[in-house]
C-alpha atoms as a PDB file:
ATOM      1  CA  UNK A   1       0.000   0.000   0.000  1.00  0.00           C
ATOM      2  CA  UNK A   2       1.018   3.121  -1.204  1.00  0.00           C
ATOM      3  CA  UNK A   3       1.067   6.298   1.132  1.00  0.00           C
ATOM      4  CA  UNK A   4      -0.696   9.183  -0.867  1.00  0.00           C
ATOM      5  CA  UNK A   5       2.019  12.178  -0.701  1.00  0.00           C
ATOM      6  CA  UNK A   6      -0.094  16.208  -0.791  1.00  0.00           C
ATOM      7  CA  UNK A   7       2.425  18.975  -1.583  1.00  0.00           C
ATOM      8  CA  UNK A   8       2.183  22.327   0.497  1.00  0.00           C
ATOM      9  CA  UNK A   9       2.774  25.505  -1.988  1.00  0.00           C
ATOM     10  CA  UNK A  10       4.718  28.393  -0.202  1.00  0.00           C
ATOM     11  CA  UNK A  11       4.077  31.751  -0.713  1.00  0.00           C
ATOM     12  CA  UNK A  12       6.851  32.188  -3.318  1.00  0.00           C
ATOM     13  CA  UNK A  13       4.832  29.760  -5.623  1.00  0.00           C
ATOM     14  CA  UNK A  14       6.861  26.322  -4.952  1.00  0.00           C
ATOM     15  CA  UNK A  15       5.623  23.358  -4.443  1.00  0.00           C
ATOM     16  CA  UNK A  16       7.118  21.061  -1.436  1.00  0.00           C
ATOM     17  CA  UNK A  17       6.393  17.362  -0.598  1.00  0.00           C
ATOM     18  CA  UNK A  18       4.744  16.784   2.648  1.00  0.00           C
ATOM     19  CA  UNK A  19       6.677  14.761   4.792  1.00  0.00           C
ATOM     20  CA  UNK A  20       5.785  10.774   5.024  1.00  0.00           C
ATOM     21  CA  UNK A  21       3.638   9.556   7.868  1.00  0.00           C
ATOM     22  CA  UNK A  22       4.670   5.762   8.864  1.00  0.00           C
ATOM     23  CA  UNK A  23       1.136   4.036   8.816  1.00  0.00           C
ATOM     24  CA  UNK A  24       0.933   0.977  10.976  1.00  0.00           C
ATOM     25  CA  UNK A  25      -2.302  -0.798   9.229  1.00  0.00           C
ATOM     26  CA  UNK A  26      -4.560  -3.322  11.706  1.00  0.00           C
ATOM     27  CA  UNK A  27      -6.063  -5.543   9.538  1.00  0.00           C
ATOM     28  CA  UNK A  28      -8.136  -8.838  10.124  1.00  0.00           C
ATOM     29  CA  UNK A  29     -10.433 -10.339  12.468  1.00  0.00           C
ATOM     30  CA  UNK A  30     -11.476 -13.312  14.194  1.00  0.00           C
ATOM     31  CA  UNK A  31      -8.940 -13.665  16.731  1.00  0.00           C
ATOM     32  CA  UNK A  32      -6.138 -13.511  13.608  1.00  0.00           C
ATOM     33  CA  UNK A  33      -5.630  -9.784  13.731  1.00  0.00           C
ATOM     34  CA  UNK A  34      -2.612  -8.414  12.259  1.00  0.00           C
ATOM     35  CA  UNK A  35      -0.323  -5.493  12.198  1.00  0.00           C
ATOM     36  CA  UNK A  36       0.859  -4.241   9.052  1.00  0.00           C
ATOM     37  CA  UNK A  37       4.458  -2.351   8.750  1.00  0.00           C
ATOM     38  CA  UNK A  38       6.728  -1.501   6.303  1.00  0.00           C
ATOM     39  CA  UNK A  39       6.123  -4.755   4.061  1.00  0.00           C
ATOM     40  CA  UNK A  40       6.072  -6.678   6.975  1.00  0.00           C
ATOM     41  CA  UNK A  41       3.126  -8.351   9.251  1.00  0.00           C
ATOM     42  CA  UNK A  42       3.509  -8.683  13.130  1.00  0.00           C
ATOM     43  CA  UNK A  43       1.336 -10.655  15.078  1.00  0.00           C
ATOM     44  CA  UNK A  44      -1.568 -12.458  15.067  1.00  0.00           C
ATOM     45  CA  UNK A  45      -3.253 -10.630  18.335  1.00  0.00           C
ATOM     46  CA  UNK A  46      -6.654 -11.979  19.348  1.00  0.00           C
ATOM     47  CA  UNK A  47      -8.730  -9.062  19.475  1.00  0.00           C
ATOM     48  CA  UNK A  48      -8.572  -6.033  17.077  1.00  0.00           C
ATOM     49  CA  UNK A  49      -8.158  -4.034  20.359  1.00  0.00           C
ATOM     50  CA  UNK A  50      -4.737  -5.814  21.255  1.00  0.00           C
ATOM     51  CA  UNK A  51      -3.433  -5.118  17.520  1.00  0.00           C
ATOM     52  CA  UNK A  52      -4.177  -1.756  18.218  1.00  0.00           C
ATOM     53  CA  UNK A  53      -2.770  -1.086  21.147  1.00  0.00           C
ATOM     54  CA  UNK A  54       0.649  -2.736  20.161  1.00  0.00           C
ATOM     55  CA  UNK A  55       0.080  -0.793  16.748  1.00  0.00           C
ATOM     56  CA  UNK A  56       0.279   2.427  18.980  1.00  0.00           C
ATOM     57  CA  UNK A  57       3.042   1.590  21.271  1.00  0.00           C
ATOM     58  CA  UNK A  58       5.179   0.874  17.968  1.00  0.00           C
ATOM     59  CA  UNK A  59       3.531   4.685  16.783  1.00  0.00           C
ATOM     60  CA  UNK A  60       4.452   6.365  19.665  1.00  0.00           C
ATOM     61  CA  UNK A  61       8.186   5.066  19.690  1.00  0.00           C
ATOM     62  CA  UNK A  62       8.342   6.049  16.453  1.00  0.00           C
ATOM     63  CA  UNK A  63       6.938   9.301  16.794  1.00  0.00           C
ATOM     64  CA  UNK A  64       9.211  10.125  19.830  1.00  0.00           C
ATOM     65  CA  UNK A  65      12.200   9.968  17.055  1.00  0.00           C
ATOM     66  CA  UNK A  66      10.825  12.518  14.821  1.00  0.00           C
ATOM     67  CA  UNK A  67       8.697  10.796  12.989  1.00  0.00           C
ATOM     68  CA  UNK A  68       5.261  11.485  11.798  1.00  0.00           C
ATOM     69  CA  UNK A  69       3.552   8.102  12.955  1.00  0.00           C
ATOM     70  CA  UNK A  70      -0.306   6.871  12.182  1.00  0.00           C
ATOM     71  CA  UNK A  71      -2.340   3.974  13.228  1.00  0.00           C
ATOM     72  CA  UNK A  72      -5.042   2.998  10.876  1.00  0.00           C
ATOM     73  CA  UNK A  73      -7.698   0.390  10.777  1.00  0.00           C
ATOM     74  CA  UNK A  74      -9.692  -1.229   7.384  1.00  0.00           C
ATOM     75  CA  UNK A  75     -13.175  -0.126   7.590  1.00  0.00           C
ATOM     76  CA  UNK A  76     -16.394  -1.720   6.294  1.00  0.00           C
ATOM     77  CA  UNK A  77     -15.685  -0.352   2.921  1.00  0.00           C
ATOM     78  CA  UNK A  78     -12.083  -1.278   2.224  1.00  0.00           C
ATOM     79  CA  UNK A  79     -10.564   1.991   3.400  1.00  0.00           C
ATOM     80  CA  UNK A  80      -8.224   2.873   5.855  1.00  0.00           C
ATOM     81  CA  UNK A  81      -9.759   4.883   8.646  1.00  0.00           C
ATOM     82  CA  UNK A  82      -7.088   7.017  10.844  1.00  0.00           C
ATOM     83  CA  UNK A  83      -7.342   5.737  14.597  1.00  0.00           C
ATOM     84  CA  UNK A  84      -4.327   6.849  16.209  1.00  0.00           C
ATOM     85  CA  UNK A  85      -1.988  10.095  15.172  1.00  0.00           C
ATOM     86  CA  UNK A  86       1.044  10.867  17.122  1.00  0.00           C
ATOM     87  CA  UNK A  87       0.722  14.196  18.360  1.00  0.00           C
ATOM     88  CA  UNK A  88      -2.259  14.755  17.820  1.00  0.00           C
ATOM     89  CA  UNK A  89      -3.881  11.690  20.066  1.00  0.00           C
ATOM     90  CA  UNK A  90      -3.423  11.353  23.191  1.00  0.00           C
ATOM     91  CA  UNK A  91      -1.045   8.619  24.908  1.00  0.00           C
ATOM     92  CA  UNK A  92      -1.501   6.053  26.621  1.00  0.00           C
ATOM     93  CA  UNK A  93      -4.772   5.904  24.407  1.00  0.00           C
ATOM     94  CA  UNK A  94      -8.515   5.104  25.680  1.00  0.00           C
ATOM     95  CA  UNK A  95      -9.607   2.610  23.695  1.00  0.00           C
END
């Protein structure tokens, strides 16, 4: 999955890539959820809840060394829905 890049135009009229955003992707269901990384799968976790909350953890770590960090979760149509956004959620997280 490919990470959809937006470009910010500054006031002199150029046009600069936003920076990436790692996306750590729960997919799954049925006690076989899954965390999805950089090509890679971690898990399975029982619940989507425990995917999640691992997903995060990895986020947050992440996030803590500069980078822009996401958790995201499939929703009923195929799409990934945002759950989790370092610095902008809180941590630990209430789910």
């Amino acid at each position: 999955m490919t990470d959809v890049q937006t470009h910010e135009t500054s006031q002199q009229g150029h046009v600069h890539p936003s920076p990436p955003r790692a996306r750590y992707m729960v997919v799954g269901g049925d006690g076989n959820w899954l965390i999805r990384y950089g090509g890679k799968e971690f898990g399975p976790y029982q619940t989507e809840r425990e995917a999640m909350l691992f997903a995060i953890d990895a986020a947050y770590n992440l996030g803590e060394q500069g980078e822009e960090a996401q958790v995201v979760v499939m929703d009923d149509y195929g799409q990934p829905r945002s759950v989790w956004t370092y610095g902008e959620d809180r941590f630990p997280p209430t789910l």
